[in-house]
PDB file of N, CA and C in Angstrom:
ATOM      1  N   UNK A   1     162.379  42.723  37.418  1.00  0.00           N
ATOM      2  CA  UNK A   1     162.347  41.333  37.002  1.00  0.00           C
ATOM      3  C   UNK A   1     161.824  41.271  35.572  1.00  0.00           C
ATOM      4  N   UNK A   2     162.452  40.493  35.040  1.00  0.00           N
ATOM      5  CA  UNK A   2     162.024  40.323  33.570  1.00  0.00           C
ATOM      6  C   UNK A   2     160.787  39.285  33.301  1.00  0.00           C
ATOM      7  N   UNK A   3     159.700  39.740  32.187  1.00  0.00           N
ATOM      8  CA  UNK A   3     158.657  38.923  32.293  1.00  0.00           C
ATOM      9  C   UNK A   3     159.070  37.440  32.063  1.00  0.00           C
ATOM     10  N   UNK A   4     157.799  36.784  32.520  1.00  0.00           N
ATOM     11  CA  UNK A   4     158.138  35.211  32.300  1.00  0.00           C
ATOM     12  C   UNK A   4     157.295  34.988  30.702  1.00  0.00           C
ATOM     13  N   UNK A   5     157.967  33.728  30.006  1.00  0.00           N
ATOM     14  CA  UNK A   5     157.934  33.618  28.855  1.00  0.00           C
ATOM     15  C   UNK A   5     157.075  32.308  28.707  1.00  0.00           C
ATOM     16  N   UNK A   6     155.848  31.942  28.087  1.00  0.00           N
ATOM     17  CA  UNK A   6     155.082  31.063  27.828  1.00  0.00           C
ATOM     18  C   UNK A   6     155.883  30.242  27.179  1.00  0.00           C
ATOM     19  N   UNK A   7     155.350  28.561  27.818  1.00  0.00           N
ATOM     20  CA  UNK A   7     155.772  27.486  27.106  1.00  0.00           C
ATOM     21  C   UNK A   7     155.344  26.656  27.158  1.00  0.00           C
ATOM     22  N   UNK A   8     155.098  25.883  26.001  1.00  0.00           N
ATOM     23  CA  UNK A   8     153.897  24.441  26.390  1.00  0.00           C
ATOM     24  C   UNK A   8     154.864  23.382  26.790  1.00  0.00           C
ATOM     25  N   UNK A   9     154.570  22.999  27.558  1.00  0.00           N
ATOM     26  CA  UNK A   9     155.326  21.941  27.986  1.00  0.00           C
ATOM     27  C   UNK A   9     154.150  20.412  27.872  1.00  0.00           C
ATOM     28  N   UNK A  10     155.107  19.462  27.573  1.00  0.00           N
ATOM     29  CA  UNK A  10     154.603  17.750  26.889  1.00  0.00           C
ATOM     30  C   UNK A  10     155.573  17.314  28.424  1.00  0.00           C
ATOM     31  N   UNK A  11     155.035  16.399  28.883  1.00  0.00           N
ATOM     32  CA  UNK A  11     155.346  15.544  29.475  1.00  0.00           C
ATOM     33  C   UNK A  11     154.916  14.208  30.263  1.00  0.00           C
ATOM     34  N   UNK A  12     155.267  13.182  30.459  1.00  0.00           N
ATOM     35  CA  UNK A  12     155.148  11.997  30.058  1.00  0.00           C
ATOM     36  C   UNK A  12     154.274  11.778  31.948  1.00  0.00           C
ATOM     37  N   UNK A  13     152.700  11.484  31.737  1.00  0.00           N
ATOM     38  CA  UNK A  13     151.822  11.677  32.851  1.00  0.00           C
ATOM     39  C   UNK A  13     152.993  11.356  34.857  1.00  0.00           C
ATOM     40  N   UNK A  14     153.390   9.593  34.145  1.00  0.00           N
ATOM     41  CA  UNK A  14     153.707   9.389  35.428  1.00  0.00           C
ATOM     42  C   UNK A  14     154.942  10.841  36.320  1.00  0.00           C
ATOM     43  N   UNK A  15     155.321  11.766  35.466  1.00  0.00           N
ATOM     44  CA  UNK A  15     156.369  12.639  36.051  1.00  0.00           C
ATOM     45  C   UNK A  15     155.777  13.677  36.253  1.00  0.00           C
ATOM     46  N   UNK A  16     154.360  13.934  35.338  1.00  0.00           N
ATOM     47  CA  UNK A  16     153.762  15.291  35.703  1.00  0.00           C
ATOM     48  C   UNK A  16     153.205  15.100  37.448  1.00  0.00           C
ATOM     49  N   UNK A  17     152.826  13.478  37.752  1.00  0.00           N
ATOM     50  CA  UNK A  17     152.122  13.487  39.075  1.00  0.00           C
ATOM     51  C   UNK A  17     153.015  13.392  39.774  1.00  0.00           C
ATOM     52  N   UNK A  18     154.494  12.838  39.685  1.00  0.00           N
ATOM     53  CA  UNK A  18     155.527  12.674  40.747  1.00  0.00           C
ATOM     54  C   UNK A  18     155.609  14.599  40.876  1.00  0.00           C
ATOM     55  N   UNK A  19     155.729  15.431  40.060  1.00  0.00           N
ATOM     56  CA  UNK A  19     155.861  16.645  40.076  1.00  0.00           C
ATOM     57  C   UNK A  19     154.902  17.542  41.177  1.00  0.00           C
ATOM     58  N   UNK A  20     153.583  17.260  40.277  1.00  0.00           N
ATOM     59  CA  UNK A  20     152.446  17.240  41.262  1.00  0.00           C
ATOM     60  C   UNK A  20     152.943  16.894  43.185  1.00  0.00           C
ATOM     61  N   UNK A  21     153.022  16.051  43.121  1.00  0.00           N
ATOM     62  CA  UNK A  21     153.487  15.670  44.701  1.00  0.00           C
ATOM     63  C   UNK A  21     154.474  16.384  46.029  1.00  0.00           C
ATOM     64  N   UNK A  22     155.373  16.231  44.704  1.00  0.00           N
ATOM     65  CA  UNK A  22     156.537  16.625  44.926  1.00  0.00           C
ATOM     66  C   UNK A  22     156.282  18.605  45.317  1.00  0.00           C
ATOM     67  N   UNK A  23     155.775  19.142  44.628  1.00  0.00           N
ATOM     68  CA  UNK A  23     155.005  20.649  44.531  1.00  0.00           C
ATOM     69  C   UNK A  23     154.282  20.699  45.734  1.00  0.00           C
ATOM     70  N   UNK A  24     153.404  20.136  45.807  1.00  0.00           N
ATOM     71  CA  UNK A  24     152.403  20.071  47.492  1.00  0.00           C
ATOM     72  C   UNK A  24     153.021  19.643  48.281  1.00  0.00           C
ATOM     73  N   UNK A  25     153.868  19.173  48.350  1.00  0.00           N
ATOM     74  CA  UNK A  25     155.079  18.848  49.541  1.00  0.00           C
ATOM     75  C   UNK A  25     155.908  20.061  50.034  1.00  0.00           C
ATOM     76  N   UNK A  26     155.842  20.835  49.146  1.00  0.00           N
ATOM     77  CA  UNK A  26     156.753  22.558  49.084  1.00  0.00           C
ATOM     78  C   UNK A  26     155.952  23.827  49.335  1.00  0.00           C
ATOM     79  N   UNK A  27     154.630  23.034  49.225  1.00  0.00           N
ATOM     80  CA  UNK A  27     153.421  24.270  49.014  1.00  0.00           C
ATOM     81  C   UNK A  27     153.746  25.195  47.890  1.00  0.00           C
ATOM     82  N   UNK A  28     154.072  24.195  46.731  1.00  0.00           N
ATOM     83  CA  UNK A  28     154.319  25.533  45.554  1.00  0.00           C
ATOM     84  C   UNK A  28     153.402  24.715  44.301  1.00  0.00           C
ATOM     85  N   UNK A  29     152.860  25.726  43.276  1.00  0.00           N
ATOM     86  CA  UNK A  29     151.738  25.173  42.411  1.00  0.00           C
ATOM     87  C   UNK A  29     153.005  23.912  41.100  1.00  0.00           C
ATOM     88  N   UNK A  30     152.510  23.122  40.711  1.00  0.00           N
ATOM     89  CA  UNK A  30     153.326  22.317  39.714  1.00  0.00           C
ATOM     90  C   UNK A  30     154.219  23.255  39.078  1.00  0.00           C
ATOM     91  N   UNK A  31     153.663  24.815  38.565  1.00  0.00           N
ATOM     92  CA  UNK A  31     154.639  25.461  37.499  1.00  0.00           C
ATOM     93  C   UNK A  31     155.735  26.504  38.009  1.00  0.00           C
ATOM     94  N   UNK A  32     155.282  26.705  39.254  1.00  0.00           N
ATOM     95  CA  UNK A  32     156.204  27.368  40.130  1.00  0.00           C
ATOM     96  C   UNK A  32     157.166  26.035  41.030  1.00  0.00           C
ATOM     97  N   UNK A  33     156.838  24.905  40.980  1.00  0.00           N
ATOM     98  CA  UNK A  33     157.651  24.321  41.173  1.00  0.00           C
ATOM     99  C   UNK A  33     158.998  23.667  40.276  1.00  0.00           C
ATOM    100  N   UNK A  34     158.437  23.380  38.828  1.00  0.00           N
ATOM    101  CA  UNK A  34     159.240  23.719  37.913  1.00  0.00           C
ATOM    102  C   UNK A  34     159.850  24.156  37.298  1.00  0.00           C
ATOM    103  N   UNK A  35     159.563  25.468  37.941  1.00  0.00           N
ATOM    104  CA  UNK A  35     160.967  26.523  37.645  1.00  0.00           C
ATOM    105  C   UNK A  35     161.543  26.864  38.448  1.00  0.00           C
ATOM    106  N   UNK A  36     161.284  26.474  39.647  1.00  0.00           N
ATOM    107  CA  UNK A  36     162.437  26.072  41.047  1.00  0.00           C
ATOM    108  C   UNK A  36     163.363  24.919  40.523  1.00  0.00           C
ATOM    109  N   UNK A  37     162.925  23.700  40.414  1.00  0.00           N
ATOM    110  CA  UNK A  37     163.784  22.542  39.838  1.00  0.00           C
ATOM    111  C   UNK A  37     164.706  23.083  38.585  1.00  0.00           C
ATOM    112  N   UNK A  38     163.832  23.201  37.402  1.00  0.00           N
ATOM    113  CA  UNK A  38     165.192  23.878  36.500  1.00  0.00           C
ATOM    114  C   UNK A  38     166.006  25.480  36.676  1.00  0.00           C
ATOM    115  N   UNK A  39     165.649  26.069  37.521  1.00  0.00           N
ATOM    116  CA  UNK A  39     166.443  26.929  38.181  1.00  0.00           C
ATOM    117  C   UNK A  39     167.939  26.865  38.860  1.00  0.00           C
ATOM    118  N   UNK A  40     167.302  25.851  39.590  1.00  0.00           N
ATOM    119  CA  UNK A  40     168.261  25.295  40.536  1.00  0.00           C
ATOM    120  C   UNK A  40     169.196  24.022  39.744  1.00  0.00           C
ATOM    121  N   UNK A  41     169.062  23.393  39.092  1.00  0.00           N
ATOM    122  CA  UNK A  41     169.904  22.958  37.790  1.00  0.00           C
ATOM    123  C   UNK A  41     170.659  24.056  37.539  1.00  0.00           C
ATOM    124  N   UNK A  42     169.996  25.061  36.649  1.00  0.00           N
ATOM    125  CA  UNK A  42     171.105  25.802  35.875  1.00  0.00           C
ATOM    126  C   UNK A  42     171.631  26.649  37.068  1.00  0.00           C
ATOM    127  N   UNK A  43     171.683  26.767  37.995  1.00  0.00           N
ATOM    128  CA  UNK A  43     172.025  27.302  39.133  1.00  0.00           C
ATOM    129  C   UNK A  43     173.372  26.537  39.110  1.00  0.00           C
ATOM    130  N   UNK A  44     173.398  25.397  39.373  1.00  0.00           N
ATOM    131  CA  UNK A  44     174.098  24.016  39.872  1.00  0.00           C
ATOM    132  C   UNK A  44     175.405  23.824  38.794  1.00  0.00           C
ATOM    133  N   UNK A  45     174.664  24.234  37.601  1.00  0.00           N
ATOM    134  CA  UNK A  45     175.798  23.693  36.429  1.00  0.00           C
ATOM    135  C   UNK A  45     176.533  24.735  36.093  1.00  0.00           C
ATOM    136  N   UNK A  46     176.229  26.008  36.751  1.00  0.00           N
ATOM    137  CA  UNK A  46     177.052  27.398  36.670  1.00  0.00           C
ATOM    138  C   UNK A  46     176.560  28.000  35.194  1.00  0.00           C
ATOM    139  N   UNK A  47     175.583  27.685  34.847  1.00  0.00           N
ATOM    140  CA  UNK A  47     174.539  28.383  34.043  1.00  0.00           C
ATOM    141  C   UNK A  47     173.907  29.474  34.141  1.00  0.00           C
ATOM    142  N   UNK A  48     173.728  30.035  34.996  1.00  0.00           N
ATOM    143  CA  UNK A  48     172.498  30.986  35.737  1.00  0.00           C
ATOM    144  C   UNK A  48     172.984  31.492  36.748  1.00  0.00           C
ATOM    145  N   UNK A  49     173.168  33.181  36.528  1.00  0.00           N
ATOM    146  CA  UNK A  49     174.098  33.468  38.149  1.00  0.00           C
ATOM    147  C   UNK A  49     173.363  33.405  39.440  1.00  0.00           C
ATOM    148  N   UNK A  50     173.995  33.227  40.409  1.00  0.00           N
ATOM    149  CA  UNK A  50     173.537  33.374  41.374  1.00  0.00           C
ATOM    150  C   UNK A  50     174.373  32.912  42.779  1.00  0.00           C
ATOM    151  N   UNK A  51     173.654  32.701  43.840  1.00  0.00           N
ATOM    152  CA  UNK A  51     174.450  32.068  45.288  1.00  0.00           C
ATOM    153  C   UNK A  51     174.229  31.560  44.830  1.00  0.00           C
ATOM    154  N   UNK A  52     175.499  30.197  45.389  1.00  0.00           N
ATOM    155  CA  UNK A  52     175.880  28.596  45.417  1.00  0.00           C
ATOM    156  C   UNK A  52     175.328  28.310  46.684  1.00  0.00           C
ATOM    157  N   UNK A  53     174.917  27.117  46.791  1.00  0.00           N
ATOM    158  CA  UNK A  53     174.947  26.644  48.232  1.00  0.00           C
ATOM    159  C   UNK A  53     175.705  25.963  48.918  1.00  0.00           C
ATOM    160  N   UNK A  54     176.344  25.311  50.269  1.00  0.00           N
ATOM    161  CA  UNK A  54     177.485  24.916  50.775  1.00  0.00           C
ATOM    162  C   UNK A  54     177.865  23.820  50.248  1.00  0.00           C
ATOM    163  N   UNK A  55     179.436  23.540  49.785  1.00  0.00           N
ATOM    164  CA  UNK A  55     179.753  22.402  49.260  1.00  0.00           C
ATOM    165  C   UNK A  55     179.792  22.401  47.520  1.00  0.00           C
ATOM    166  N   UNK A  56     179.028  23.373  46.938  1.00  0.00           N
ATOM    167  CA  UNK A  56     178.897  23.716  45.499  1.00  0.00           C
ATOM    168  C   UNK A  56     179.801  24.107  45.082  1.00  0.00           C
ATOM    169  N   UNK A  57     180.617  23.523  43.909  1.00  0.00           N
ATOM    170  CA  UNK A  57     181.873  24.054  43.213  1.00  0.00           C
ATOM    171  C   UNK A  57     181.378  25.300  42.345  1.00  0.00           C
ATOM    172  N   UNK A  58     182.356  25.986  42.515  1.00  0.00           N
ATOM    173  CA  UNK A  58     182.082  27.451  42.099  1.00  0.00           C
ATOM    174  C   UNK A  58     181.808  26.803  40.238  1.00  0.00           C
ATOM    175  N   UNK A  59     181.162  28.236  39.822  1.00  0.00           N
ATOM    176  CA  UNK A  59     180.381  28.052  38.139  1.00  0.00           C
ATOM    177  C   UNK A  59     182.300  28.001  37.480  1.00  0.00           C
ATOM    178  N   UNK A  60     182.093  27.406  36.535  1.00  0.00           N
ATOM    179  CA  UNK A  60     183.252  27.224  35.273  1.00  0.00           C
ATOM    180  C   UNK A  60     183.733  28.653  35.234  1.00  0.00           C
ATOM    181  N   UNK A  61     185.200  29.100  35.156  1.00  0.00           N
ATOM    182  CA  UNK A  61     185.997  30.195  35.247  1.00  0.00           C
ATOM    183  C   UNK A  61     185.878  31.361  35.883  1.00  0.00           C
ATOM    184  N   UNK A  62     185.400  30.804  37.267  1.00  0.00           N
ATOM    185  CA  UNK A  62     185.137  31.866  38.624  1.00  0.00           C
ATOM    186  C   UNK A  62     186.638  31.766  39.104  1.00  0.00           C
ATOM    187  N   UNK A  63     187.339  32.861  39.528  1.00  0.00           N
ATOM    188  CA  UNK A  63     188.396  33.054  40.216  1.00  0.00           C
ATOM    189  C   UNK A  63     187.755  32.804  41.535  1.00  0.00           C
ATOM    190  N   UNK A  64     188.587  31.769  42.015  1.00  0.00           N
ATOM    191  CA  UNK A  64     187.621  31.308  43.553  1.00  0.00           C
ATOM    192  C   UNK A  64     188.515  32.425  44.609  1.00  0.00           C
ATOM    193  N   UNK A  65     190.279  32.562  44.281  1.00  0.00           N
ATOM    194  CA  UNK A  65     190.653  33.536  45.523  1.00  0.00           C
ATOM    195  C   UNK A  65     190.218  35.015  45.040  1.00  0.00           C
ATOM    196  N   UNK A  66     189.390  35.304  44.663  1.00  0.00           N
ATOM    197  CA  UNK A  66     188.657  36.957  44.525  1.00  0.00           C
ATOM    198  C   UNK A  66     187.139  36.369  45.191  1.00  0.00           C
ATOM    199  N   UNK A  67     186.580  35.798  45.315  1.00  0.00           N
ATOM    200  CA  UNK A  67     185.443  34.866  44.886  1.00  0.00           C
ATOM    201  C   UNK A  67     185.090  35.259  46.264  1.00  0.00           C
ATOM    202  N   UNK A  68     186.035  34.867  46.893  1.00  0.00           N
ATOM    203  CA  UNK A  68     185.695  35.297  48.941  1.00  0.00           C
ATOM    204  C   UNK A  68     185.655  36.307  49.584  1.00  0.00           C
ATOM    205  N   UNK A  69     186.418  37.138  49.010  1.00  0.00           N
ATOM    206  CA  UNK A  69     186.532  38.412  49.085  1.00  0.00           C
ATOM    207  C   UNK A  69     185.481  39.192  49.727  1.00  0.00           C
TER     208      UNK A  69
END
């Protein structure tokens, strides 16, 4: 695994506590929950390889009949 890369992050209180919440609801700390959320974005937008989950259109110029294979 490649190291993780420091970043200050600014953000606007009322979203850091919806975050907050939202994190203890998952049992995951705010910053490990935030890189679940934008993970799973670039996951989503065919950014970032990985499994799709059911119903997810395959990432931009995936041959879908090799794809099943």
């Amino acid at each position: 695994m490649a190291g993780k890369k420091q970043y200050p992050l600014r953000v606007d209180a009322a979203i850091y506590d919806a975050l907050e919440r939202w994190a203890a609801d998952e049992f995951r700390s705010v910053n490990a929950h935030i890189e679940f959320v934008l993970r799973d974005a670039l996951r989503r937008a065919g950014r970032l390889p990985g499994p799709r989950g059911p119903g997810e259109a395959p990432a931009e110029g995936t041959d879908v009949a090799t794809e099943n294979e």
